[in-house]
N, C-alpha and C. Protein backbone atom coordinates (compact mmCIF):
# COMPACT_ATOMS: atom_id res chain seq x y z
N UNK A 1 -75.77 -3.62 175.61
CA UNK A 1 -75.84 -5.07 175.47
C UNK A 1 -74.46 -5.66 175.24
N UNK A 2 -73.53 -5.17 174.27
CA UNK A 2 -72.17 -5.87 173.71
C UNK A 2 -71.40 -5.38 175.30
N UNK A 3 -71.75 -4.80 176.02
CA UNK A 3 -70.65 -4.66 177.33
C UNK A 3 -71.03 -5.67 178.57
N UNK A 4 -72.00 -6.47 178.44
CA UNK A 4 -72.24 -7.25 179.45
C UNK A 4 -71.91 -8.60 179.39
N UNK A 5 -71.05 -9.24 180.35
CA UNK A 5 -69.98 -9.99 180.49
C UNK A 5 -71.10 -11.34 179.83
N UNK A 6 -70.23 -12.53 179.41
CA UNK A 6 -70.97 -13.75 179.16
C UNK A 6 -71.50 -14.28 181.05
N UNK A 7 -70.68 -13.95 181.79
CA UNK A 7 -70.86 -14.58 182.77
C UNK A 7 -71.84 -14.47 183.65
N UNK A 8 -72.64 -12.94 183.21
CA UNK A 8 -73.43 -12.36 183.44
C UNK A 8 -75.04 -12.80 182.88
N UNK A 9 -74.93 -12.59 181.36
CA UNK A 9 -75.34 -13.29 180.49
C UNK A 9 -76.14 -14.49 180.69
N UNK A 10 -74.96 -15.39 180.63
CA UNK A 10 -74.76 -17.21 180.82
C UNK A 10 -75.66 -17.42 179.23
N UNK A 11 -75.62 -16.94 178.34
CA UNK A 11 -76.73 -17.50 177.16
C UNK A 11 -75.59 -18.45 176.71
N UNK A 12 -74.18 -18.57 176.48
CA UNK A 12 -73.41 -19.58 175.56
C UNK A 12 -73.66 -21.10 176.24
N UNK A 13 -73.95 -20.94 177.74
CA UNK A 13 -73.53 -22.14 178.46
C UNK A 13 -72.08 -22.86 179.06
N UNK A 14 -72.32 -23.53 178.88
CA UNK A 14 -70.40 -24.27 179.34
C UNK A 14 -69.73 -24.71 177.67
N UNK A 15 -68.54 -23.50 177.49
CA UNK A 15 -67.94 -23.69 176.47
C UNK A 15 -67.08 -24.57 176.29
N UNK A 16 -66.45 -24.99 177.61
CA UNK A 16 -65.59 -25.97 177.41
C UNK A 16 -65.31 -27.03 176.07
N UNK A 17 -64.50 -26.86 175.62
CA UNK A 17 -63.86 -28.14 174.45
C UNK A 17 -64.33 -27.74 173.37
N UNK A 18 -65.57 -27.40 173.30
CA UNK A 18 -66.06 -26.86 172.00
C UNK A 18 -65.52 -26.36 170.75
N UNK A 19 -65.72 -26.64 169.86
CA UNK A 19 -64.96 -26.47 168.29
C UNK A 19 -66.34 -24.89 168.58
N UNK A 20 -65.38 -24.12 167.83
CA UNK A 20 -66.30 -22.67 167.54
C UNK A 20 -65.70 -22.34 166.45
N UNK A 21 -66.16 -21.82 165.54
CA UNK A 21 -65.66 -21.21 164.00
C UNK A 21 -66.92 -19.50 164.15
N UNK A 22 -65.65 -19.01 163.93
CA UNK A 22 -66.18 -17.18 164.07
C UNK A 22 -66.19 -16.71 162.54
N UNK A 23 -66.92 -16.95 161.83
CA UNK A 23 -66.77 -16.18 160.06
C UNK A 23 -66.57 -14.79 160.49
N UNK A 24 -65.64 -14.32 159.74
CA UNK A 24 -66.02 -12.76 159.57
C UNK A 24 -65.47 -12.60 161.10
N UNK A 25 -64.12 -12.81 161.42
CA UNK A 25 -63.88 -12.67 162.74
C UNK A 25 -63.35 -11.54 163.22
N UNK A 26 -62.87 -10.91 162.02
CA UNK A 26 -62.25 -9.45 162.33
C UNK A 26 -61.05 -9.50 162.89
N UNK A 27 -61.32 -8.59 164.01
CA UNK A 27 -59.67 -8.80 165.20
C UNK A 27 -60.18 -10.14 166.09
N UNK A 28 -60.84 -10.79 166.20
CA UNK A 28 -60.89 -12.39 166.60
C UNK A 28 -61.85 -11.97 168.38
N UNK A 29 -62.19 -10.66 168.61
CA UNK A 29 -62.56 -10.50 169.47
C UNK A 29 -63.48 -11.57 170.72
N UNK A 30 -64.44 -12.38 169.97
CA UNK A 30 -65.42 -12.82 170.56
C UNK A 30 -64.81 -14.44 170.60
N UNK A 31 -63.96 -15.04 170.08
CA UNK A 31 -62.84 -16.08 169.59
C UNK A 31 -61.96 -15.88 170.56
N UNK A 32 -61.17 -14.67 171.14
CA UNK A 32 -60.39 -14.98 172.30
C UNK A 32 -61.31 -14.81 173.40
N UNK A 33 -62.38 -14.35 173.62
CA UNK A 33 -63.27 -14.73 174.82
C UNK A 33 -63.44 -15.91 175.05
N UNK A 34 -64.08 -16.83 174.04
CA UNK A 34 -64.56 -18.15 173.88
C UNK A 34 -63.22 -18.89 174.27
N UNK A 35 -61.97 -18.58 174.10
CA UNK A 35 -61.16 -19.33 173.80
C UNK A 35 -60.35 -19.45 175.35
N UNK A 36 -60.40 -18.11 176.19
CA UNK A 36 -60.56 -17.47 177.67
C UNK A 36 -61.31 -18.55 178.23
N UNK A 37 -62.63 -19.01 178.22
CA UNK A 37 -63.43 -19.82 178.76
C UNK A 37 -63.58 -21.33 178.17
N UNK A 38 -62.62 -21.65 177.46
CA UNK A 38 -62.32 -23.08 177.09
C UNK A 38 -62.33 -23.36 176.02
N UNK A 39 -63.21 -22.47 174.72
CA UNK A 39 -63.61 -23.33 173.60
C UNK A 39 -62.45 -23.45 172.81
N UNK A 40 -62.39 -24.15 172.11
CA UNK A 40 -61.74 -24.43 170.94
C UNK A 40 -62.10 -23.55 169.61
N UNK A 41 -61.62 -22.26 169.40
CA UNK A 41 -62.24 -21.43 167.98
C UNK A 41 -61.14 -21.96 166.87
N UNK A 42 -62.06 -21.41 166.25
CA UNK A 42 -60.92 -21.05 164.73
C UNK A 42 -61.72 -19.96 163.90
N UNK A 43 -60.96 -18.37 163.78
CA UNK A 43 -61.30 -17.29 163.40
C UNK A 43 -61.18 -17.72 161.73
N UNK A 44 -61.87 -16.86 160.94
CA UNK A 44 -62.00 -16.61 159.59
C UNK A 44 -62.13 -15.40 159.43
N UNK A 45 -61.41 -14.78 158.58
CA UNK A 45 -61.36 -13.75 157.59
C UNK A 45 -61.25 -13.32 156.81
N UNK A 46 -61.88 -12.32 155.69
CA UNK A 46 -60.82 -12.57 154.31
C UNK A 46 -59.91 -11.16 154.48
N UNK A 47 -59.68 -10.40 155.30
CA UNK A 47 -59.04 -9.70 155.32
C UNK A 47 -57.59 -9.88 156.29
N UNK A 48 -56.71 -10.05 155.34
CA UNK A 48 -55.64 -10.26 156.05
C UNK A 48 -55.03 -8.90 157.18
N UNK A 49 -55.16 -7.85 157.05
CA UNK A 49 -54.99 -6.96 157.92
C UNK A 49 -55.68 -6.98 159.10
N UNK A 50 -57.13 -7.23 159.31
CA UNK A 50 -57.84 -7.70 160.50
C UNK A 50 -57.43 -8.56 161.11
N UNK A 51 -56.53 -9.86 160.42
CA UNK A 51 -55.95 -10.98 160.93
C UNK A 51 -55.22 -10.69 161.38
N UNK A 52 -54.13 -9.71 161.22
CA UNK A 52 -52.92 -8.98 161.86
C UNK A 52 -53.44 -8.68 163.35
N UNK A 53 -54.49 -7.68 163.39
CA UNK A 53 -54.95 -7.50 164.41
C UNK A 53 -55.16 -8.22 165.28
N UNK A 54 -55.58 -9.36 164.71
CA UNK A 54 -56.49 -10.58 165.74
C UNK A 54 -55.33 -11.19 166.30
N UNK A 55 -54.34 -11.37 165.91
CA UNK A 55 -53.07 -12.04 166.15
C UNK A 55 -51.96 -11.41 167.22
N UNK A 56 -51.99 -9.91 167.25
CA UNK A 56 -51.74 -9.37 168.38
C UNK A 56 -52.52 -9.43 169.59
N UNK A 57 -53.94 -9.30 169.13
CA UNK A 57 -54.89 -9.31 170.55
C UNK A 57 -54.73 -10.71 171.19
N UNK A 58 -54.52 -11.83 170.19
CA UNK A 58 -54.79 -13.12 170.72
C UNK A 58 -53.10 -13.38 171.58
N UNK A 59 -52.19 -12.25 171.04
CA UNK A 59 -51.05 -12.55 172.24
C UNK A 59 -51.29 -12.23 173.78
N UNK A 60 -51.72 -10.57 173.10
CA UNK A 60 -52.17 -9.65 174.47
C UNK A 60 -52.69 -10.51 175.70
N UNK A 61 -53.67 -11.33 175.27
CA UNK A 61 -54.78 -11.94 175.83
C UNK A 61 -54.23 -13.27 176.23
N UNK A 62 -53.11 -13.96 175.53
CA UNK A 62 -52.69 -15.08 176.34
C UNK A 62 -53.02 -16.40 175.89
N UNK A 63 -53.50 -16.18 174.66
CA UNK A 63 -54.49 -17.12 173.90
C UNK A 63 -53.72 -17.99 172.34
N UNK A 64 -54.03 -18.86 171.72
CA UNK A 64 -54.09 -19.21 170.64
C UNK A 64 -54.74 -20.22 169.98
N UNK A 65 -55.27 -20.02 168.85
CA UNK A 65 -56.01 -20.54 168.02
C UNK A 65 -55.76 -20.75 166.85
N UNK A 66 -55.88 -21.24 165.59
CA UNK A 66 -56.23 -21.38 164.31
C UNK A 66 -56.39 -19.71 163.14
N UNK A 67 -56.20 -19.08 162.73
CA UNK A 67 -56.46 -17.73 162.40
C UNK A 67 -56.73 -18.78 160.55
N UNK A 68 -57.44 -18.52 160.33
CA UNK A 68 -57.56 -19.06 158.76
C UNK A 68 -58.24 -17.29 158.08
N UNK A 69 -57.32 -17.01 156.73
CA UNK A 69 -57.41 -15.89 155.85
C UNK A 69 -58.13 -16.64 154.63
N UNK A 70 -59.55 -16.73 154.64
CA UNK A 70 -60.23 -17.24 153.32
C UNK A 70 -61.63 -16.78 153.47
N UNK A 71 -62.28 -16.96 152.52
CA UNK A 71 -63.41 -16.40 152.34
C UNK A 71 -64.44 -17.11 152.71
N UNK A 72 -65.82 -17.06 152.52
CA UNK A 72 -66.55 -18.35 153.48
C UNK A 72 -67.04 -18.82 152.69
N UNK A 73 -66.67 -18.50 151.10
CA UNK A 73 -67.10 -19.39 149.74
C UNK A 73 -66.05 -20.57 149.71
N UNK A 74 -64.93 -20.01 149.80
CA UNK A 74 -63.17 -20.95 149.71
C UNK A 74 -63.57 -22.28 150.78
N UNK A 75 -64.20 -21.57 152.22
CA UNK A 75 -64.50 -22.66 153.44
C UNK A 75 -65.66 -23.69 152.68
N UNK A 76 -66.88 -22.89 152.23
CA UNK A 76 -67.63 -24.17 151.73
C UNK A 76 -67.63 -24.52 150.63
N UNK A 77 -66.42 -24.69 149.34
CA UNK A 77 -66.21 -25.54 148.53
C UNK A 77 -65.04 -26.28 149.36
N UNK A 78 -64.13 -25.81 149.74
CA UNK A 78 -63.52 -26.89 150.61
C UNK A 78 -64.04 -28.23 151.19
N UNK A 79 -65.07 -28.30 151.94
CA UNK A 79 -66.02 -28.71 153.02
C UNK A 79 -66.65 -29.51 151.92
N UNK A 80 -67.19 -29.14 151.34
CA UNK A 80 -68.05 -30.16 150.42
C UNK A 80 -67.01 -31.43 149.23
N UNK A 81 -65.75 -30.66 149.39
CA UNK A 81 -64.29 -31.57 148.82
C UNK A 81 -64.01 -32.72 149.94
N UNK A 82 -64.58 -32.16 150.98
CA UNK A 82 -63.75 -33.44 152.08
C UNK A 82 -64.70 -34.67 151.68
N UNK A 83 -63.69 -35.68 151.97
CA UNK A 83 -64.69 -36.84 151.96
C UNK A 83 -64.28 -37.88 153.43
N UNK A 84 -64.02 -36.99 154.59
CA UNK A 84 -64.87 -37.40 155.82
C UNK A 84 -66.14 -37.94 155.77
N UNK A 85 -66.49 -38.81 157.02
CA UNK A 85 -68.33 -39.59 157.07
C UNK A 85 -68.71 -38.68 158.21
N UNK A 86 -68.40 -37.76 158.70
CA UNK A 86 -69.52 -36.77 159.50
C UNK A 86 -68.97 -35.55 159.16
N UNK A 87 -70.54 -35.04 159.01
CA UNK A 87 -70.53 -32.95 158.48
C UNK A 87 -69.20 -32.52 159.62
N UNK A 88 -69.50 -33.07 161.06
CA UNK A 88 -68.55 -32.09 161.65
C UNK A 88 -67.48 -32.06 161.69
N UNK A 89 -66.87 -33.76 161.27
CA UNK A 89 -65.53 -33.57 161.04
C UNK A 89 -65.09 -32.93 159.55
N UNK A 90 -66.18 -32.95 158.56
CA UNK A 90 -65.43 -32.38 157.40
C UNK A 90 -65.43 -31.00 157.29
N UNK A 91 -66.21 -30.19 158.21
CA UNK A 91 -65.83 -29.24 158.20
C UNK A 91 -64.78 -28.78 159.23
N UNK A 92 -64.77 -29.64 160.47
CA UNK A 92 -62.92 -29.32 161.40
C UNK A 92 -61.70 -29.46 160.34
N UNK A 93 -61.86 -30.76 159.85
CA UNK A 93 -60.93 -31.22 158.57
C UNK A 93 -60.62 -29.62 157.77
N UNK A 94 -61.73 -28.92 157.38
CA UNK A 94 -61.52 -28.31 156.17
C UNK A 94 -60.95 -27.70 156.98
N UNK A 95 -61.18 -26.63 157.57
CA UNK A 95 -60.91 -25.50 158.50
C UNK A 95 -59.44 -25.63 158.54
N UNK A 96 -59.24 -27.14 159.58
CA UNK A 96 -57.67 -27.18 160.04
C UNK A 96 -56.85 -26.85 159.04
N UNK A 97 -57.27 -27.75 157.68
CA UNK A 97 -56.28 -28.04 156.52
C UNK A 97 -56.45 -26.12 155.90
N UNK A 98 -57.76 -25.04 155.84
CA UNK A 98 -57.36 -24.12 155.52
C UNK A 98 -56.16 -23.43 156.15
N UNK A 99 -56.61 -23.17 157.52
CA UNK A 99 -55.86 -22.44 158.75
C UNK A 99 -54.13 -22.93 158.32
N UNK A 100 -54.29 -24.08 158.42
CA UNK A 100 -52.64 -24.75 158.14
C UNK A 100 -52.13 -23.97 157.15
N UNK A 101 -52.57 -23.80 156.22
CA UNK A 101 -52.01 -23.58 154.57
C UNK A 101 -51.96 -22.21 154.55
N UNK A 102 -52.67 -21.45 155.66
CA UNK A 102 -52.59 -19.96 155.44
C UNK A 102 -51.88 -19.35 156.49
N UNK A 103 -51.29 -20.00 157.13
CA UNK A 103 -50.46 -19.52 158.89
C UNK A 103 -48.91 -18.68 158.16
């Protein structure tokens, strides 16, 4: 199942533009795919060594994104701090402002 292409697939649809947030992203694997086919990710991890990883693959690959090193407790007290008027911008808001602070 994990070896058969999205294109094959088709379950994501048209990723284009799309904000994607990967918790628990590891080496960012499925984040530079998405990111290959248009979306907009931003990886999470709390392991900064996996982030290492993800950060070479995302050269390899031709790609860049957002890499944020926090936990997904840190993301939703953040998120619930924003005082944006829509859920989705306060959580892009949080994200960006984590990712920023941890680059």
């Amino acid at each position: 199942m994990w070896q058969l292409p999205e294109s094959e697939l088709r379950i994501l649809g048209d990723v284009t533009g799309r904000d994607v947030l990967e918790l628990g992203c590891g080496a960012a694997q499925w984040s530079i795919l998405l990111a290959g086919l248009g979306a907009r990710p931003v990886g999470l991890d709390h392991s900064e060594r996996q982030l290492e990883h993800a950060r070479r693959a995302m050269v390899e690959a031709g790609v860049d994104f957002p890499l944020a090193h926090a936990s997904a407790e840190e993301v939703r007290s953040r998120t619930r701090a924003s005082t944006s008027s829509s859920p989705i911008t306060e959580r892009t808001g949080s994200l960006t402002r984590i990712a920023s602070s941890r680059r």
